[in-house]
C-alpha atoms as a PDB file:
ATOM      1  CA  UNK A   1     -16.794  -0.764  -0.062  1.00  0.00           C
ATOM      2  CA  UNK A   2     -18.520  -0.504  -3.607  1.00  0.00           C
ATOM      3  CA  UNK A   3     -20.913   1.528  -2.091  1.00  0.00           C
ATOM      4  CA  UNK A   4     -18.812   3.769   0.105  1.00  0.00           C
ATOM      5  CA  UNK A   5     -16.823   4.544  -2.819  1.00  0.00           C
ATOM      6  CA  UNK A   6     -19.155   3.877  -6.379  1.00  0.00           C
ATOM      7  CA  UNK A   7     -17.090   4.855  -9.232  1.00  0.00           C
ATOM      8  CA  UNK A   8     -13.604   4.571 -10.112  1.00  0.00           C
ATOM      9  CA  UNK A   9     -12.469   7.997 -10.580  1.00  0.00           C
ATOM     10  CA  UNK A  10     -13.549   8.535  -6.847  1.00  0.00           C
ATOM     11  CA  UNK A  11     -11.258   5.676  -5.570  1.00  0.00           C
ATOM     12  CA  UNK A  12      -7.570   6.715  -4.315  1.00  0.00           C
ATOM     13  CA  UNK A  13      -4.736   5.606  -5.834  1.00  0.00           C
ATOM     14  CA  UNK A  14      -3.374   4.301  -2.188  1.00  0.00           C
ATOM     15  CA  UNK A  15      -5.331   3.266   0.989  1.00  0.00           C
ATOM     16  CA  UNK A  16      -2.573   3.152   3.897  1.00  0.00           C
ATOM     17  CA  UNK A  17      -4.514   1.018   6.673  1.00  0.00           C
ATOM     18  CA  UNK A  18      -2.668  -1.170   9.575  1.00  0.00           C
ATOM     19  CA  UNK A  19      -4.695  -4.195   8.254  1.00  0.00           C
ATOM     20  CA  UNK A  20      -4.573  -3.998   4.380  1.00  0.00           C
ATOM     21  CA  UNK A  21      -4.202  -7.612   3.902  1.00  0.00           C
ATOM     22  CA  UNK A  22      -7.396  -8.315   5.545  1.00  0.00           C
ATOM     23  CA  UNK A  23      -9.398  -5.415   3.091  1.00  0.00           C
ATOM     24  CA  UNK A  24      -7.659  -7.314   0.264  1.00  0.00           C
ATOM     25  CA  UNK A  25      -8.383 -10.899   0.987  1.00  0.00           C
ATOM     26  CA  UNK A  26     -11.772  -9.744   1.640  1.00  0.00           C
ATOM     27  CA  UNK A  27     -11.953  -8.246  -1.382  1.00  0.00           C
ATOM     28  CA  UNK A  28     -10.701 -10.968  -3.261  1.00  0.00           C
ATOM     29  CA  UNK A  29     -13.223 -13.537  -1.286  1.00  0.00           C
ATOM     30  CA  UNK A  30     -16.169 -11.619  -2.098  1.00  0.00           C
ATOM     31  CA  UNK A  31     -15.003 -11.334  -5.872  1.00  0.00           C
ATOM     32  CA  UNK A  32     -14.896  -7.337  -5.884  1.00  0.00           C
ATOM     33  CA  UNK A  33     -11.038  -7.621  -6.286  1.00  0.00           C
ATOM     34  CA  UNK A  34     -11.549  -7.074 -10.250  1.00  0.00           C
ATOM     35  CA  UNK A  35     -12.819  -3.713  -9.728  1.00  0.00           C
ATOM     36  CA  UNK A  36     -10.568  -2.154  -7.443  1.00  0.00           C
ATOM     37  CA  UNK A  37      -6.828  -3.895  -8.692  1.00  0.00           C
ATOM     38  CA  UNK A  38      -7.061  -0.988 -11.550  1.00  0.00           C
ATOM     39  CA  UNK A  39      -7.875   1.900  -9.115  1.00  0.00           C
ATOM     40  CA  UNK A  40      -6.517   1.347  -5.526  1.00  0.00           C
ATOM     41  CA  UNK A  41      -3.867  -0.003  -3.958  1.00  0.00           C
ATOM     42  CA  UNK A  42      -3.831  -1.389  -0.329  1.00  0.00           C
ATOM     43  CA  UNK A  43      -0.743  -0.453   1.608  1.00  0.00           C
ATOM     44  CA  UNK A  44      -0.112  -1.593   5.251  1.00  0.00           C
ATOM     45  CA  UNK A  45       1.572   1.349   7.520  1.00  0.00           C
ATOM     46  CA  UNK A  46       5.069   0.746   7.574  1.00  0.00           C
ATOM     47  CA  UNK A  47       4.761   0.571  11.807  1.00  0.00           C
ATOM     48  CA  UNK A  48       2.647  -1.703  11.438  1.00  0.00           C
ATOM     49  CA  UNK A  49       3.553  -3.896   8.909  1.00  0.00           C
ATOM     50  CA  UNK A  50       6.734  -5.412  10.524  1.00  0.00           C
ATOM     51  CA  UNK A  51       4.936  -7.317  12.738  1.00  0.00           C
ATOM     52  CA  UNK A  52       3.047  -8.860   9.909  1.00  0.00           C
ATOM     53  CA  UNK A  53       3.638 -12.218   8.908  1.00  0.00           C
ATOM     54  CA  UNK A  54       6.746 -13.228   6.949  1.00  0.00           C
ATOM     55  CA  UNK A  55       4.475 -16.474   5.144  1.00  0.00           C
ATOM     56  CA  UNK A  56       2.026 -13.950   3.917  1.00  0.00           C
ATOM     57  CA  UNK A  57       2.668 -13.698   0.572  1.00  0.00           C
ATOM     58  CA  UNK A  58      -0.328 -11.383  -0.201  1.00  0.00           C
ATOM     59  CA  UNK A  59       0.693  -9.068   2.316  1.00  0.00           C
ATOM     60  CA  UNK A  60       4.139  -9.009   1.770  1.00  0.00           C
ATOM     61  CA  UNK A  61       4.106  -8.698  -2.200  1.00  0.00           C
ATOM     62  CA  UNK A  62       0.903  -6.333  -2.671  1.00  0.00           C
ATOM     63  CA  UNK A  63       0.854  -4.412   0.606  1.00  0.00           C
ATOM     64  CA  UNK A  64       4.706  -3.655   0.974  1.00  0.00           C
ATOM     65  CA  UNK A  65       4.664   0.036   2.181  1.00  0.00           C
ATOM     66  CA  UNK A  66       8.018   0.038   0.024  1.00  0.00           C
ATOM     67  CA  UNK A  67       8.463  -2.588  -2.746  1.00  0.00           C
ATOM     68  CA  UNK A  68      11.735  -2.841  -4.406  1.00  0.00           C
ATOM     69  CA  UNK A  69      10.535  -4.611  -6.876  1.00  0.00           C
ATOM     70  CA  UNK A  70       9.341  -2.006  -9.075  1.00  0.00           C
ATOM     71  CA  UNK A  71       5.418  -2.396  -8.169  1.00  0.00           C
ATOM     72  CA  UNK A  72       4.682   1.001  -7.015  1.00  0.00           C
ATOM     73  CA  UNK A  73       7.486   3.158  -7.382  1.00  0.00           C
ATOM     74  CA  UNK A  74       5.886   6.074  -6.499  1.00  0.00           C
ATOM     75  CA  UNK A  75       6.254   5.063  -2.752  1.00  0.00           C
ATOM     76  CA  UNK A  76      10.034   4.838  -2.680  1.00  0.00           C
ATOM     77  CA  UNK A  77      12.372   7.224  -4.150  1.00  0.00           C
ATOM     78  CA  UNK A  78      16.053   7.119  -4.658  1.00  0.00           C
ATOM     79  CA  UNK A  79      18.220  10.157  -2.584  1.00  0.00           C
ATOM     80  CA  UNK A  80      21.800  10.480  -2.210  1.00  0.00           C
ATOM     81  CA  UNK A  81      23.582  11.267   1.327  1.00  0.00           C
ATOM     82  CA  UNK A  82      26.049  13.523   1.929  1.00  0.00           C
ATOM     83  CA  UNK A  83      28.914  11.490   0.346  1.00  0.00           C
ATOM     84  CA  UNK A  84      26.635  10.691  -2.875  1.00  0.00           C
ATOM     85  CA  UNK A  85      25.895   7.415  -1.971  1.00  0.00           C
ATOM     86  CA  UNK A  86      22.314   5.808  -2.729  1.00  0.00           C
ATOM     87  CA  UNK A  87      19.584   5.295  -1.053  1.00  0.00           C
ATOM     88  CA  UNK A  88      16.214   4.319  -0.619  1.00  0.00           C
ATOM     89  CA  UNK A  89      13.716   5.878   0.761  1.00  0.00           C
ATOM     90  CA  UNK A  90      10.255   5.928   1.484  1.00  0.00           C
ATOM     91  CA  UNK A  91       8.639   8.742  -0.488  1.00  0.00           C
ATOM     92  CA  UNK A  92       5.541   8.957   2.025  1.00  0.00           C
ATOM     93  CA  UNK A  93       4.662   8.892   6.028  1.00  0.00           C
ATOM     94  CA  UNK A  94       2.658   5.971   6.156  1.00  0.00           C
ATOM     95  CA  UNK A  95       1.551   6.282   9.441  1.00  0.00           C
ATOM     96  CA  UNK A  96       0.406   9.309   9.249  1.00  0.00           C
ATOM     97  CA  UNK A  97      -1.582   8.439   5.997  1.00  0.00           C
ATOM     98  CA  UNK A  98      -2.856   5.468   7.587  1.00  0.00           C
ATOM     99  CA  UNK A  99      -4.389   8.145  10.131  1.00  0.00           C
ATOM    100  CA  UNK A 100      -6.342   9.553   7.127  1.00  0.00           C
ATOM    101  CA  UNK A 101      -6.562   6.247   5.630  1.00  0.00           C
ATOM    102  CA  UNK A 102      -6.378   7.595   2.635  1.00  0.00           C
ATOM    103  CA  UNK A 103      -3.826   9.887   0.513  1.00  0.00           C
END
């Protein structure tokens, strides 16, 4: 990947691909992890990501096409309905960036 993409300020911020948790164990197994954690993250497409696995905690925590938990709020925004109540939603098609595989 280092060489498809060289420097950091070519990277995107998001890479929306059906199996992100495999790009990011493999990155983390080959020890390239260090240089991409500051530039890209690794989202699984939100139709594909229910069937992943519950027990995978690296999937579940870093490629969450919408974490609540304050990771990357950029992907979900808060809207209001036509009553004003709350919401979440997600801020961006995931499937259709994980078509492009990048956004």
């Amino acid at each position: 990947m280092i060489i498809c993409i060289p420097t950091q300020e070519s990277r995107p911020s998001y890479v929306c691909i059906d199996k992100a948790c495999v790009v990011l164990k493999y990155l983390i197994n080959s020890h390239n992890w260090n240089i991409w954690k500051t530039s890209t993250r690794f989202v699984v497409d939100s139709y594909h990501y229910i069937n992943h696995r519950v027990t995978d905690y690296l999937c579940r925590i870093y490629c969450n096409p919408s974490p609540l938990n304050g990771s990357a709020p950029n992907l979900v925004v808060v809207e209001r309905d036509v009553h004003g109540n709350q919401h979440y939603k997600r801020a961006f098609n995931t499937q259709a960036c994980e078509q492009l595989n990048a956004w």
